[in-house]
Protein backbone atom coordinates (compact mmCIF):
# COMPACT_ATOMS: atom_id res chain seq x y z
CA UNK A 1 -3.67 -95.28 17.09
CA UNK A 2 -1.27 -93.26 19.11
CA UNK A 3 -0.35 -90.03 17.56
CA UNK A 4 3.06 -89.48 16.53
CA UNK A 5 5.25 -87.68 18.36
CA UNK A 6 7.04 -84.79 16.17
CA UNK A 7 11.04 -84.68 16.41
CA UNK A 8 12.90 -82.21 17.57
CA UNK A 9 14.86 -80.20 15.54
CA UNK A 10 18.53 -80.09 16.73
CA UNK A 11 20.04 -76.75 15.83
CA UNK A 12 23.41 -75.66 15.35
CA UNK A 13 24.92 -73.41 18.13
CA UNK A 14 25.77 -70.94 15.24
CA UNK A 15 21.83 -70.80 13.80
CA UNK A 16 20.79 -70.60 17.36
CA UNK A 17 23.42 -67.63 17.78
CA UNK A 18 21.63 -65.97 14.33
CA UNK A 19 18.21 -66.52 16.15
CA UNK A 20 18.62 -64.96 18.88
CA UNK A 21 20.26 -62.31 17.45
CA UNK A 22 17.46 -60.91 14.92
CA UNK A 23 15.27 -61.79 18.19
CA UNK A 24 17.27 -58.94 19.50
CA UNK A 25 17.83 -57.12 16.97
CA UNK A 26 13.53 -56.89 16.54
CA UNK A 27 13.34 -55.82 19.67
CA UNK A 28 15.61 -53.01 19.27
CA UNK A 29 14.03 -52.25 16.05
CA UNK A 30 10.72 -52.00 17.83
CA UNK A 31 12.20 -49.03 21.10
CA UNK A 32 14.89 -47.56 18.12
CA UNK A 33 12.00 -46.55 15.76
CA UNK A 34 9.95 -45.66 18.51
CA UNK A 35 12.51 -43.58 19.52
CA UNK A 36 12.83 -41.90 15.78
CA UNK A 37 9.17 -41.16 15.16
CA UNK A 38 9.83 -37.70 14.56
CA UNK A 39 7.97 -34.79 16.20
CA UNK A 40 5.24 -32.80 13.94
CA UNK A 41 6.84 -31.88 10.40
CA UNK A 42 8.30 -28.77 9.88
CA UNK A 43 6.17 -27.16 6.83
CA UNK A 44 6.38 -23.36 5.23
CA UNK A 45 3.24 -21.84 3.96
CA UNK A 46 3.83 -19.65 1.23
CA UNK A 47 1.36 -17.19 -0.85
CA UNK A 48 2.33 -15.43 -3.56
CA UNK A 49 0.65 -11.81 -4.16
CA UNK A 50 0.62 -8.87 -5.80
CA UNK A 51 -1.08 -6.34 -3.92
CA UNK A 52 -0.54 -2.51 -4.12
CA UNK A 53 -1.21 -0.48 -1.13
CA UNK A 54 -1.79 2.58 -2.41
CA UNK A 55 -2.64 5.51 -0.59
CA UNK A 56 -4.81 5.39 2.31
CA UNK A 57 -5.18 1.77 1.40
CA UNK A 58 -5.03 -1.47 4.15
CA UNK A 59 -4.38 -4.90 3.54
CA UNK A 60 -5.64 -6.90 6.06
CA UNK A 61 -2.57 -10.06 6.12
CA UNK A 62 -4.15 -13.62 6.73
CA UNK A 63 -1.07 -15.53 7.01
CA UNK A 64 -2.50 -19.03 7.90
CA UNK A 65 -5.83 -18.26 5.68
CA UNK A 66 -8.16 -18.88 8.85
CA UNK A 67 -10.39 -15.87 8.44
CA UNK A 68 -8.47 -13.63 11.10
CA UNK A 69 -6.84 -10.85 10.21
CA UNK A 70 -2.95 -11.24 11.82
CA UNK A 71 -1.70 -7.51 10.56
CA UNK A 72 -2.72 -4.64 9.08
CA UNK A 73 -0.48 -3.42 6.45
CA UNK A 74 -1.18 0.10 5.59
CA UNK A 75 -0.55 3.69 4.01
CA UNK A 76 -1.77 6.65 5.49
CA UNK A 77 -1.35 10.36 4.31
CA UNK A 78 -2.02 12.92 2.39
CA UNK A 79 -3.07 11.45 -1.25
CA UNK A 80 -3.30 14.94 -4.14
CA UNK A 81 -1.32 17.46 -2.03
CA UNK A 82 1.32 19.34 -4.28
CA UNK A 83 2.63 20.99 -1.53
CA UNK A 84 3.37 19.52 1.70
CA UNK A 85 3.99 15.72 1.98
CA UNK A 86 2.86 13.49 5.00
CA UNK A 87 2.78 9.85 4.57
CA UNK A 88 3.48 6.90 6.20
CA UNK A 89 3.81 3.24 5.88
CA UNK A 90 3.01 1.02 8.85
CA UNK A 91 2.43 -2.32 9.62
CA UNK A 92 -0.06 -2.91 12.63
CA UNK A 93 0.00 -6.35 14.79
CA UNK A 94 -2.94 -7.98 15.80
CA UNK A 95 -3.35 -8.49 19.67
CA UNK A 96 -1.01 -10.63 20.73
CA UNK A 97 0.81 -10.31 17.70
CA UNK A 98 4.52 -8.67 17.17
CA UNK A 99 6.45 -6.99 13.70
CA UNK A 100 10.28 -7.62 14.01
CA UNK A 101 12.00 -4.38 14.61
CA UNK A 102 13.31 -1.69 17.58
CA UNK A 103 11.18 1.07 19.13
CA UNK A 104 8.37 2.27 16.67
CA UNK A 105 10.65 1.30 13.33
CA UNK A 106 9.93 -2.36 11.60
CA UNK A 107 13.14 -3.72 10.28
CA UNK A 108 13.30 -3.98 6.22
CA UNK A 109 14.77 -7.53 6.39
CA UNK A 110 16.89 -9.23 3.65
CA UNK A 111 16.44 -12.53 2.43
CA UNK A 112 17.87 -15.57 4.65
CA UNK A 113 17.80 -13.01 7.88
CA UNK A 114 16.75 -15.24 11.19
CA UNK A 115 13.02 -14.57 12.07
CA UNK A 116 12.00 -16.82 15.31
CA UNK A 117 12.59 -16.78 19.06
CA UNK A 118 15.44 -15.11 19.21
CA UNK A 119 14.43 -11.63 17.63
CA UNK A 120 13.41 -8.73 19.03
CA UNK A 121 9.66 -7.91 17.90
CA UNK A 122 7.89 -4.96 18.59
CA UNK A 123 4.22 -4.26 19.46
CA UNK A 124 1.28 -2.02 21.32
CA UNK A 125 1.53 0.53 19.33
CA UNK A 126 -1.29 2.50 18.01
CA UNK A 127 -1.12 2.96 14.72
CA UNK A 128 1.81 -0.32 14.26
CA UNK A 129 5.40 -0.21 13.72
CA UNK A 130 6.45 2.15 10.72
CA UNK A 131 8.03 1.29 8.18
CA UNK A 132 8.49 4.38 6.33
CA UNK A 133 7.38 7.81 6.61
CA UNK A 134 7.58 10.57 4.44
CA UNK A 135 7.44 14.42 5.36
CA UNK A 136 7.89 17.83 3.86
CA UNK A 137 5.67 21.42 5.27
CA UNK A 138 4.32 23.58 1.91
CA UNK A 139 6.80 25.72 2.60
CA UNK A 140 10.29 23.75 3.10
CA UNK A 141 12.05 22.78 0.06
CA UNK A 142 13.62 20.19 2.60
CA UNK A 143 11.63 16.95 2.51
CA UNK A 144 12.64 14.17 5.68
CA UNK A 145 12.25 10.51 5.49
CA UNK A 146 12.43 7.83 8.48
CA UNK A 147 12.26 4.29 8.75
CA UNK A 148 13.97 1.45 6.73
CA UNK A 149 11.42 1.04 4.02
CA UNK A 150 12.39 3.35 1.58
CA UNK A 151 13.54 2.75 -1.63
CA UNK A 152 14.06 -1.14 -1.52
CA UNK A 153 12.96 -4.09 -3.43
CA UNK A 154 12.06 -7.43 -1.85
CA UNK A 155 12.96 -6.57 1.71
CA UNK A 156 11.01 -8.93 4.32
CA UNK A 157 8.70 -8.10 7.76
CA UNK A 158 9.82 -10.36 10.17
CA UNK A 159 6.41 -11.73 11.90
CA UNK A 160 5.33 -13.59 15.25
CA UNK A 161 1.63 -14.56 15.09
CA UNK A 162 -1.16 -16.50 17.08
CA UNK A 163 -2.38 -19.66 15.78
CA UNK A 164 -4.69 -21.08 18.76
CA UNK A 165 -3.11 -19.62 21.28
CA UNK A 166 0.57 -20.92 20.05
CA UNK A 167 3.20 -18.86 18.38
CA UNK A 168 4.57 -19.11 14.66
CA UNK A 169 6.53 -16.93 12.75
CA UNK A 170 6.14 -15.53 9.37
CA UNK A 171 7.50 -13.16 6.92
CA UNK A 172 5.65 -10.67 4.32
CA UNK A 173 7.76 -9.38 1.02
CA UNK A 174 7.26 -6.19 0.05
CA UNK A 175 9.05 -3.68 -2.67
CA UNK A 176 8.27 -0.25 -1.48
CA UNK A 177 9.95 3.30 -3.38
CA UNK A 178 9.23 6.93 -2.94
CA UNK A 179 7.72 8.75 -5.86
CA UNK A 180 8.26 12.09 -5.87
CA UNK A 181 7.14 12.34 -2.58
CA UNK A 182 4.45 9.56 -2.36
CA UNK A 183 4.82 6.21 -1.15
CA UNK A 184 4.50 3.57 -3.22
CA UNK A 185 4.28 -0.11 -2.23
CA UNK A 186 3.12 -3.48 -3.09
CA UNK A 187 3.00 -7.14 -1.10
CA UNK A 188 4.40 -9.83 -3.31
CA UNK A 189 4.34 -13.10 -0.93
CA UNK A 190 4.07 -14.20 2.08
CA UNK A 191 5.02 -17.54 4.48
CA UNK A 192 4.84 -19.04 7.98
CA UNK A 193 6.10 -22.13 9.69
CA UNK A 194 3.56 -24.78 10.77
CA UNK A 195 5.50 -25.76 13.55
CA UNK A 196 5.22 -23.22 16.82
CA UNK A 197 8.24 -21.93 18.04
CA UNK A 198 10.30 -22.64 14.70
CA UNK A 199 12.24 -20.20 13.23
CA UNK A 200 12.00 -19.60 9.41
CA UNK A 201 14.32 -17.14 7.24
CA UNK A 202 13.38 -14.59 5.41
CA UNK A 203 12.46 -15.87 1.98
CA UNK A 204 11.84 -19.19 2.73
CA UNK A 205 9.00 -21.08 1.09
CA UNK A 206 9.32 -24.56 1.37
CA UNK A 207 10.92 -27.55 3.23
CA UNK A 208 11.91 -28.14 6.57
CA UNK A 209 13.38 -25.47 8.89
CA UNK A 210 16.28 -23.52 7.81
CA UNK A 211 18.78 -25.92 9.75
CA UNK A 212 17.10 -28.91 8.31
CA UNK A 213 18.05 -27.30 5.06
CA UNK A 214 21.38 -26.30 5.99
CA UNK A 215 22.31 -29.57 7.27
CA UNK A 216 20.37 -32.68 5.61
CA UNK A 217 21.38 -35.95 7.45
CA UNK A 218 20.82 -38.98 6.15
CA UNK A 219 18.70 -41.73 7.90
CA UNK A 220 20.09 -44.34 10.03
CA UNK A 221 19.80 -48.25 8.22
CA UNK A 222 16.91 -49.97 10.59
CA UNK A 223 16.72 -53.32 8.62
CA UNK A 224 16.82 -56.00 10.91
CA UNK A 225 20.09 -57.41 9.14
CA UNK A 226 21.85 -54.48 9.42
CA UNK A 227 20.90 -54.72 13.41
CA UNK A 228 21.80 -58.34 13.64
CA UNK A 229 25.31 -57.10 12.56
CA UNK A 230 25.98 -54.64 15.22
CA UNK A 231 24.13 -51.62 13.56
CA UNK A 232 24.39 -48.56 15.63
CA UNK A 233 20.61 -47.04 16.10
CA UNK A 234 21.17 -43.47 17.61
CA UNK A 235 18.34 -42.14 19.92
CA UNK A 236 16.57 -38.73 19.37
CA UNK A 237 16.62 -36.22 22.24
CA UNK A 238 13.69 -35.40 23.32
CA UNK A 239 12.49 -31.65 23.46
């Protein structure tokens, strides 16, 4: 017996137009969400503390929790003196490392300030960037005070930091106030962006970068109908 011989399906111009047009519109799919895959997530790290100095004390920061020690935050001074006062706040970088600020001063940043690339960070020297010191002689009724730290609450270290040879930046919060004469101040969080090179602001604990934040877009439709009907799939740059 001779086997039959299957018919051929006549189609219409206009479902042979409809083929060929999800056929394209597939392939487009295919190099457009190529194209989209996104680079690695933005993510913020954030630890929440409360962790008083206190005199002649060091907290040694751990910003990505990976067992090195990124800064030194610590107070230095003289601890039961009546008479004269010399202390000091200071915030030392690991090698490598850098505390936002100008010359030997760390800046006391507010919440939302810019911490990334395009900052000026400071570093190299010995004892770290100060952030406030404190000084009176026995004898002077006149007691001096330097640096930006003094007297605020919630005011933010701006941070750059090693993670495997890449830089990230960071912030650390901390409330610090002068009483009567002594320094007293205490960590109460701290964050860092997972990407390298990505700025994150002040106070920021969670979610993309601050522009992501700023300005949400919403994604492009990528169904094939939507591409079989003249869809518009825009391309990402590339970095």
């Amino acid at each position: 017996m001779k086997p039959r011989l299957r018919k051929k399906a006549n189609l219409s111009d206009s479902v042979h137009h409809q083929l060929n047009m999800y056929a394209l519109a597939a392939s487009v799919a295919g190099v457009g969400l190529l194209a989209l895959t996104p680079p690695a997530m933005a993510k913020i790290v954030f630890t929440k503390a409360h962790q008083i100095i206190g005199c002649n004390g060091i907290y040694e920061l751990d910003l990505n929790h990976d067992g090195i020690v990124d800064f030194l935050i610590q107070q230095t001074g003289y601890c039961n003196s009546t008479g004269s006062i010399n202390q000091r706040l200071l915030a030392k970088e690991a090698l490598g490392n850098g505390v936002e600020g100008d010359k030997q001063y760390a800046s006391a940043l507010k919440v939302g300030a810019a911490i990334g690339p395009h900052q000026h960070f400071t570093s190299g020297r010995t004892n770290g960037a100060t952030m406030v010191y404190i000084h009176k002689f026995e004898d002077s009724s006149t007691q001096r005070t330097y640096g930006k730290w003094i007297n605020v609450n919630n005011r933010y270290l701006g941070l750059k930091f090693k993670i495997k040879g890449k830089t990230h930046y960071g912030w650390a919060r901390l409330s610090v106030h002068d009483t009567l004469g002594k320094i007293n101040a205490t960590l109460t969080g701290y964050a860092y962006e997972t990407v390298p090179k990505r700025l994150i602001r002040a106070g920021q604990t969670n979610g993309g970068s601050a522009t992501d934040q700023a300005n949400p877009e919403a994604p492009p439709d990528t169904t094939l109908g939507a591409l079989s009907l003249g869809a518009h799939v825009p391309l990402r740059r590339q970095p």
